[in-house]
Protein backbone atom coordinates (compact mmCIF):
# COMPACT_ATOMS: atom_id res chain seq x y z
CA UNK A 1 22.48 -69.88 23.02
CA UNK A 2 19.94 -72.67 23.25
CA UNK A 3 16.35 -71.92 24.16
CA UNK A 4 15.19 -72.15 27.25
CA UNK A 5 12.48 -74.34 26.08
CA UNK A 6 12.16 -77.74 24.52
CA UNK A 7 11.98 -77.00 20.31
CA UNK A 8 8.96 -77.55 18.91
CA UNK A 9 7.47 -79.92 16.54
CA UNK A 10 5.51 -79.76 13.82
CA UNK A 11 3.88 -82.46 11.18
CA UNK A 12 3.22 -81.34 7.99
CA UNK A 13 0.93 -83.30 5.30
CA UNK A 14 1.57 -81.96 1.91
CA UNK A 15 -0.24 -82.54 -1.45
CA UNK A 16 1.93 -85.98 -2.81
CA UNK A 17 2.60 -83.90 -6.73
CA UNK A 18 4.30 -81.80 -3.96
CA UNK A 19 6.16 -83.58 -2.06
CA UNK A 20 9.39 -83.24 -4.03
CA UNK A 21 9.26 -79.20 -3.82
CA UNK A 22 9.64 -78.90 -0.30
CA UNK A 23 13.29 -81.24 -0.17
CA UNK A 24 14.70 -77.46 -1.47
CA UNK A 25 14.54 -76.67 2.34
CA UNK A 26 17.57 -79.39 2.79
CA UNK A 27 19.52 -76.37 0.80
CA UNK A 28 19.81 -74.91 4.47
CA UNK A 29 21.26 -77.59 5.88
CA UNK A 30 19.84 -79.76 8.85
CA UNK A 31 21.18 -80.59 12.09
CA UNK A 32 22.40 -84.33 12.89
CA UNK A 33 23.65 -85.40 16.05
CA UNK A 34 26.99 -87.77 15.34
CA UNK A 35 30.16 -89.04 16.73
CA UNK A 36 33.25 -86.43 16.71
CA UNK A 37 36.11 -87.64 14.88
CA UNK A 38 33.78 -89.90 12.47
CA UNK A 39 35.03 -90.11 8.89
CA UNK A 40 32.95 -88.68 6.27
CA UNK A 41 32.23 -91.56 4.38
CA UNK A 42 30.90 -93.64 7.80
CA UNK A 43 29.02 -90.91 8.84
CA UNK A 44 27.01 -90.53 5.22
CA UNK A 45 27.00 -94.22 4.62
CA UNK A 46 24.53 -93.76 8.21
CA UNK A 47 21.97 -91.95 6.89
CA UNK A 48 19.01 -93.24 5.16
CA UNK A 49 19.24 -94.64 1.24
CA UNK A 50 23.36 -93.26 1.53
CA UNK A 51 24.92 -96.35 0.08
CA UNK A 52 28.64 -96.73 -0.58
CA UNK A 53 27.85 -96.93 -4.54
CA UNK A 54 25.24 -94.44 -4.29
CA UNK A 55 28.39 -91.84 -2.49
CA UNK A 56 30.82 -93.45 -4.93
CA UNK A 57 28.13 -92.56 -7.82
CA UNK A 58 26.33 -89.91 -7.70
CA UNK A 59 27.76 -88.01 -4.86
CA UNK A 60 29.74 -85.92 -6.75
CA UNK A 61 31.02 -82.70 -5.02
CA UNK A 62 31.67 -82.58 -0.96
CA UNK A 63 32.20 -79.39 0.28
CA UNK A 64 33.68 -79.48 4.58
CA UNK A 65 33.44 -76.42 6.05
CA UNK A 66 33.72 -74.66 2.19
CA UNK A 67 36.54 -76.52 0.95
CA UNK A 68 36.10 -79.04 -1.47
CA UNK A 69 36.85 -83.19 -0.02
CA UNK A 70 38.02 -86.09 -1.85
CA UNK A 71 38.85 -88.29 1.08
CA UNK A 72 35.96 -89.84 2.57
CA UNK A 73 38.02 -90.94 5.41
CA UNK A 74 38.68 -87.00 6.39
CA UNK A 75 37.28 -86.94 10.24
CA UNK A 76 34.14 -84.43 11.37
CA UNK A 77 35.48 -82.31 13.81
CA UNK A 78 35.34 -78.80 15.43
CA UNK A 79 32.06 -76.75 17.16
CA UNK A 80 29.81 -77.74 13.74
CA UNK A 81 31.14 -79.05 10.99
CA UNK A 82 29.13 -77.83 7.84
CA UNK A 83 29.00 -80.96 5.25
CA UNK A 84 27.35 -80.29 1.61
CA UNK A 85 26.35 -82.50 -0.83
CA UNK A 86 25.98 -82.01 -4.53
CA UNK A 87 25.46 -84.47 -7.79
CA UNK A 88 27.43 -83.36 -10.78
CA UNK A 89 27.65 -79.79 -11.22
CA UNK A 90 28.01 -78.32 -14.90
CA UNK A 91 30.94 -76.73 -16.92
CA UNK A 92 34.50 -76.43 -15.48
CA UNK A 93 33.36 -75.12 -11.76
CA UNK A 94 31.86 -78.47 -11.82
CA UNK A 95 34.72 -80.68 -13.03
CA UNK A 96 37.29 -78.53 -10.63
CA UNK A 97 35.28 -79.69 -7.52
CA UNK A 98 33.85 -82.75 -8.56
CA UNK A 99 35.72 -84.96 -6.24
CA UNK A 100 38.87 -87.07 -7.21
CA UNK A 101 38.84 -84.56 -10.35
CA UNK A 102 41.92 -84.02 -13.10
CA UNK A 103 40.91 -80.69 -12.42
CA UNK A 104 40.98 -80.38 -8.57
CA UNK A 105 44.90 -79.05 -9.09
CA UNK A 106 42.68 -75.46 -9.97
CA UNK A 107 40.93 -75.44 -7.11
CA UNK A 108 42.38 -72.73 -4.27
CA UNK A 109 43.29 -73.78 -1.30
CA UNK A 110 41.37 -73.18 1.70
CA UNK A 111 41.82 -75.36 4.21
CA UNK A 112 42.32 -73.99 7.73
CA UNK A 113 45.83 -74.32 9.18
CA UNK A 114 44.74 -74.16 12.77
CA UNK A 115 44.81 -76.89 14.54
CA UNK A 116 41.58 -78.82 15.68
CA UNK A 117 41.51 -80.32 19.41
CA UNK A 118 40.30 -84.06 18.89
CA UNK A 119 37.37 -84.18 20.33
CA UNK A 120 35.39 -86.81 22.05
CA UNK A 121 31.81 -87.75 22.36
CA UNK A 122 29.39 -85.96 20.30
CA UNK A 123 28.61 -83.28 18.11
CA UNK A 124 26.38 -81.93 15.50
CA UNK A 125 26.85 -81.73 12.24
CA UNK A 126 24.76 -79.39 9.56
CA UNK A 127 24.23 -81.20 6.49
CA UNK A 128 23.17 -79.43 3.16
CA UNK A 129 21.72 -81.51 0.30
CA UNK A 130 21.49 -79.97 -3.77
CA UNK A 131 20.00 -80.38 -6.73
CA UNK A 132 19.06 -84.48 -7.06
CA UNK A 133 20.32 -85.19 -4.32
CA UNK A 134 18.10 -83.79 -2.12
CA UNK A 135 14.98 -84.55 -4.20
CA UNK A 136 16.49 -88.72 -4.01
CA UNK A 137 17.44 -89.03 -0.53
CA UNK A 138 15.58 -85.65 0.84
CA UNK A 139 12.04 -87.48 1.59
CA UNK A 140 13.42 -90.30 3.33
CA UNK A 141 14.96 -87.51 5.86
CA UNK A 142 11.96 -85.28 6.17
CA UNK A 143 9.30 -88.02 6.52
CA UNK A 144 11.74 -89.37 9.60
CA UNK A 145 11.84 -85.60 11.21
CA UNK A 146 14.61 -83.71 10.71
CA UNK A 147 16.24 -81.00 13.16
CA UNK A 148 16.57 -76.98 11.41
CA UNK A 149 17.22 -73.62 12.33
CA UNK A 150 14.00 -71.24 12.17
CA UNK A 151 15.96 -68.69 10.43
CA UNK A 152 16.03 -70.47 7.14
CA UNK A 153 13.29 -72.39 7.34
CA UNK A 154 11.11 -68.68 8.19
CA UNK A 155 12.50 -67.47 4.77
CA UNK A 156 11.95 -70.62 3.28
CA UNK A 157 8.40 -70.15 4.03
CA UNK A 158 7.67 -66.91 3.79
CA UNK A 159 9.06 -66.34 0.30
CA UNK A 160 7.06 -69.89 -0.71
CA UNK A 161 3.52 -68.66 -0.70
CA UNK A 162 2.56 -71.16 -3.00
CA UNK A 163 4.18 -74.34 -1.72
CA UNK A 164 2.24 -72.99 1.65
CA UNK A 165 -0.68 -73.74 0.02
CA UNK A 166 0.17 -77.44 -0.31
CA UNK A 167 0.29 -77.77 2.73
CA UNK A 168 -3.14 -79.94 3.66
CA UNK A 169 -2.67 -79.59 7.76
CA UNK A 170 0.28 -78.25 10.29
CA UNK A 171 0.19 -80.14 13.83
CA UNK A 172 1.32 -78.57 16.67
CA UNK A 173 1.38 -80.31 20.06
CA UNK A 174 -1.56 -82.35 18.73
CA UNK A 175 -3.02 -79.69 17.93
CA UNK A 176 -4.31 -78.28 14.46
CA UNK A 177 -2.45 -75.21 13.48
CA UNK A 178 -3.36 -72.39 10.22
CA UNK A 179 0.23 -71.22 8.15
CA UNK A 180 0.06 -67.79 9.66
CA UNK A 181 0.70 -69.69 13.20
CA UNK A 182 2.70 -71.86 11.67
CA UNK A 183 5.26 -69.08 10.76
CA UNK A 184 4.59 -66.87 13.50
CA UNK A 185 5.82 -69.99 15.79
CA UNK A 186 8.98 -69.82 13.63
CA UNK A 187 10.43 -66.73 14.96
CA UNK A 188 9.61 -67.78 18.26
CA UNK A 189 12.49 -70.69 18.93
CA UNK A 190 15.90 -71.02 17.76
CA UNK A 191 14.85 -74.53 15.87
CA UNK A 192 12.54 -76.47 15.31
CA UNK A 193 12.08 -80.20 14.73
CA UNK A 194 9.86 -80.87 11.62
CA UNK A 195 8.38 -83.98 9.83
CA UNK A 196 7.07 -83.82 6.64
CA UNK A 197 4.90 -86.34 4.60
């Protein structure tokens, strides 16, 4: 259920040597707004520094929904389609799911049988970004503003008492805000925008 009242924003200005640390918050996936029906590859090739040869290079595992994607022309559809991104991933997990992989024969099959209205018009789409990927392409995202639940990003936090302390100033409505506001705001809304930088 949506809030009753508009999400809030905040602006955070981090430390620069710490920058990089905070992209592990992409791990939870953020919310983007697209087009239902959109194929994969259009939709990534959309987003900031997403490149075909950057997807065709170092994208190397796409998980829809938790099954594994080769076909970058496989449509976004349903309530929220749940996209993650990962580079290469080590040993023979990594070679199984690594996409257009000898090994993708080992992988089980989990797609859903049910069948999917097509939709029309919009929808959102959650979009989780690993390891390099999120520390190459992560930045460009949170510097923009990027759309998350407060769940994760509370337990991000809260378990990140150091990376807190990068943080040089929180804004709030213009307004200056401590970390223990900061998080206490958190629980308050179902998400929150937040631009980082």
């Amino acid at each position: 259920m949506e809030d009753q009242h508009p999400a809030p924003h905040f602006q955070l200005t981090v430390a620069s040597d710490a920058l990089i640390l905070f992209t592990t918050v992409l791990q939870s996936g953020i919310e983007l707004k697209s087009r239902a029906g959109i194929p994969m590859g259009r939709f990534l090739n959309e987003l900031p520094g997403f490149t075909a040869d950057y997807i065709g290079d170092v994208v190397q595992t796409i998980f829809l929904n938790g099954t594994a994607i080769d076909d970058l022309t496989t449509p976004l559809e349903g309530h929220n389609p749940i996209l993650a991104l990962s580079a290469a991933m080590p040993g023979l997990a990594g070679a199984i799911f690594r996409k257009n992989s000898f090994h993708s024969a080992l992988r089980t099959d989990t797609k859903k049988t049910d069948s999917v209205d097509k939709q029309q018009g919009n929808l959102t789409v959650t979009l989780k970004l690993f390891n390099s990927i999120a520390q190459e392409r992560g930045l460009e995202l949170l510097k923009k503003g990027v759309w998350i639940k407060t769940k994760p990003a509370l337990v991000f936090f809260s378990k990140r008492e150091s990376l807190l302390q990068k943080i040089n100033t929180i804004e709030f409505e213009k307004k200056t805000i401590d970390t223990a506001t900061f998080l206490s705001l958190l629980s308050q809304s179902e998400k929150i925008n937040i631009r980082i930088a």
